[in-house]
Protein backbone atom coordinates (compact mmCIF):
# COMPACT_ATOMS: atom_id res chain seq x y z
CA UNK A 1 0.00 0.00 0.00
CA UNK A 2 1.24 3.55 -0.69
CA UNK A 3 1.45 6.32 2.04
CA UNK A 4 -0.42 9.12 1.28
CA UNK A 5 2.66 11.39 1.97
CA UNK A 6 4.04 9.64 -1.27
CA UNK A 7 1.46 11.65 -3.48
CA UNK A 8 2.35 15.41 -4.66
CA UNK A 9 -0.72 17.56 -3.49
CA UNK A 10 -0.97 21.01 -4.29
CA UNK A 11 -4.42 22.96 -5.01
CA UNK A 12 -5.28 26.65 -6.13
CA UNK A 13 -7.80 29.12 -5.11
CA UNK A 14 -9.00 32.26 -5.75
CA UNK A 15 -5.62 33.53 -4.01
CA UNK A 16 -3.90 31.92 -6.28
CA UNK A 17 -5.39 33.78 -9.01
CA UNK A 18 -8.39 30.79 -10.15
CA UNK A 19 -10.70 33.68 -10.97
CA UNK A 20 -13.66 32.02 -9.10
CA UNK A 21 -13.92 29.21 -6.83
CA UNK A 22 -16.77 27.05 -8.66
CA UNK A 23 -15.10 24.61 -11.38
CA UNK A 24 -17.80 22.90 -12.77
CA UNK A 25 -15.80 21.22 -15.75
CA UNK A 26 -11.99 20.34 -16.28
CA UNK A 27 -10.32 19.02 -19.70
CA UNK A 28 -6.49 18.41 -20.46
CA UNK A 29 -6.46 20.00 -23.96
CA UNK A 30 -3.97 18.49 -26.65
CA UNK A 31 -1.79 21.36 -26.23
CA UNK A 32 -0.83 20.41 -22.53
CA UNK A 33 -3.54 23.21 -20.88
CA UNK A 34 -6.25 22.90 -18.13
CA UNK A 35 -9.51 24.46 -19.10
CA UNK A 36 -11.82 24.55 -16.52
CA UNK A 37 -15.67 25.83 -17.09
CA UNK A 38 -16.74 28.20 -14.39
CA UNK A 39 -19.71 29.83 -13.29
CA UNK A 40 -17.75 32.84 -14.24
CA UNK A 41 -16.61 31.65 -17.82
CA UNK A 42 -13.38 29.57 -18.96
CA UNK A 43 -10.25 29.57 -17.61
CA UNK A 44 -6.44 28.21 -18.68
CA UNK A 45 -4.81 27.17 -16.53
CA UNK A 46 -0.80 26.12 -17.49
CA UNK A 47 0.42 25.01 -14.65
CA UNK A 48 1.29 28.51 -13.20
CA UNK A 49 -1.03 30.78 -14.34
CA UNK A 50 -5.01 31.56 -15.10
CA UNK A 51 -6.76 33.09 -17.73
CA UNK A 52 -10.32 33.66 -17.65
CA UNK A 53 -12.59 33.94 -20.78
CA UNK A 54 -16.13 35.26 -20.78
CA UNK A 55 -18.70 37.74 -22.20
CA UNK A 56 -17.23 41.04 -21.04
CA UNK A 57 -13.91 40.20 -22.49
CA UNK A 58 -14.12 37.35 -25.54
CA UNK A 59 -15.85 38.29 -29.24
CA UNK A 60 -18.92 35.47 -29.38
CA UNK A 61 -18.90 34.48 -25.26
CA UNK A 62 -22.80 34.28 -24.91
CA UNK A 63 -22.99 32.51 -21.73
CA UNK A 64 -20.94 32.40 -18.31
CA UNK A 65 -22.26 30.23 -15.90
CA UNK A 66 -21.01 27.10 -17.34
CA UNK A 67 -21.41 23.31 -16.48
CA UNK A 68 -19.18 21.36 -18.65
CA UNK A 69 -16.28 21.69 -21.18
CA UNK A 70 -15.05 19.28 -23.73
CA UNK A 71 -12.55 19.30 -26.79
CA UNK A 72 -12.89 18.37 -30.25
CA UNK A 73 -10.80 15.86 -32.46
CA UNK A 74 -9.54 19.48 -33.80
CA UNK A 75 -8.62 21.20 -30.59
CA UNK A 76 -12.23 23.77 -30.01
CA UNK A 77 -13.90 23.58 -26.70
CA UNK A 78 -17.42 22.57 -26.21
CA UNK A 79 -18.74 24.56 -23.89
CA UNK A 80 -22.00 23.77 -22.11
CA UNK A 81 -24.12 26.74 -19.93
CA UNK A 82 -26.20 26.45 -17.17
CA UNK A 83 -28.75 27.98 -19.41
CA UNK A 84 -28.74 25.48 -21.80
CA UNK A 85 -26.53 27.64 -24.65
CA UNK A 86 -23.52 25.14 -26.73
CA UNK A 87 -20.71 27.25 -27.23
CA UNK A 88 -17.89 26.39 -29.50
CA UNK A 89 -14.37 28.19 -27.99
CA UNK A 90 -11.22 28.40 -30.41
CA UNK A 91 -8.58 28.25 -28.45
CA UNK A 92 -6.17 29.81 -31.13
CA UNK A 93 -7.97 32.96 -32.01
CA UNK A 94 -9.54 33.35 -28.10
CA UNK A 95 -13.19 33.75 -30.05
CA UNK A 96 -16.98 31.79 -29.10
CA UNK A 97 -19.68 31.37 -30.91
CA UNK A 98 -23.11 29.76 -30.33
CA UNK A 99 -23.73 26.51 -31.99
CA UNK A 100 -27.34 25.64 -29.91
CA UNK A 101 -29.76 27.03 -27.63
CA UNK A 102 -31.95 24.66 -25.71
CA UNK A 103 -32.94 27.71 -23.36
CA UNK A 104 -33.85 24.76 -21.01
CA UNK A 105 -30.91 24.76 -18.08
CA UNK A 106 -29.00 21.27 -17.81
CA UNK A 107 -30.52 20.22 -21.01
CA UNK A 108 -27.65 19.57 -23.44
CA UNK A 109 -25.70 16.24 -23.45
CA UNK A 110 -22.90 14.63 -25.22
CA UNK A 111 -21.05 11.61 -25.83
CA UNK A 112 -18.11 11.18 -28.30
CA UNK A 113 -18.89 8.19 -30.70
CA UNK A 114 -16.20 5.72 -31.62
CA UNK A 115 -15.12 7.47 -34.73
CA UNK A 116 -14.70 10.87 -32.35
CA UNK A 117 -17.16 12.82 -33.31
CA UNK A 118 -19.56 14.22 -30.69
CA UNK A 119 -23.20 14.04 -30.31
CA UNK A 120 -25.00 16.00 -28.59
CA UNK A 121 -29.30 15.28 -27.22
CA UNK A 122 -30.91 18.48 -27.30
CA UNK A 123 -34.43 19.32 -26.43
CA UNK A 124 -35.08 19.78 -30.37
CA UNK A 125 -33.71 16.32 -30.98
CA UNK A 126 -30.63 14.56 -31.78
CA UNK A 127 -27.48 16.43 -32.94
CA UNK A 128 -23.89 15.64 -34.16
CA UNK A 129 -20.93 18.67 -34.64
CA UNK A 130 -19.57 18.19 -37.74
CA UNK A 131 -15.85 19.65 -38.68
């Protein structure tokens, strides 16, 4: 059995500059980031430091309070809102845009088929993201 004193445990809070305490989502991106969904946005984390995305300061951000966050065969983020809004993030030119509104909260889910590409069950019916 291992000690628990053999495990590395750090953690970060708002102190620490995570821009609000409530991660509702976390993904390990291809290029090595954290993105964690907030109820304050996105936020990159690379191992030292946070950035936080949202409405008042990224072109397309519709929705803050989010529950989940995801990435694509191609490197976006999926972004899920409380409200119900799909947002698709590009990491590269720091830009949103919505792809659905469900304006039902908790209402959008996903699952990634077997040949990657996502699905998502929305209150209008079945969905896939193509791309």
């Amino acid at each position: 059995m291992v000690a628990q004193s053999d495990y590395v445990h750090d953690s970060w809070t708002v102190e620490d500059g995570l821009p609000v305490k409530s991660v509702t989502g976390i993904v390990q991106a291809q290029s090595g980031y954290l993105w964690l969904s907030t109820f304050d946005g996105l936020v990159r984390f690379d191992g030292a430091r946070f950035s936080a995305f949202n409405s008042s300061n990224t072109k397309g951000f519709a929705q803050n309070r989010l529950i989940s966050v995801r990435e694509t065969t191609d490197g976006m983020l999926l972004l899920v809102s409380e409200a119900g809004v799909l947002q698709l993030f590009d990491p590269e030119q720091k830009t949103a845009q919505v792809l659905a509104s469900d304006a039902k909260p908790n209402s959008i889910r996903s699952w990634t088929g077997p040949d990657g590409r996502i699905w998502f069950g929305l209150k209008q019916g079945l969905a896939i993201l193509l791309g």
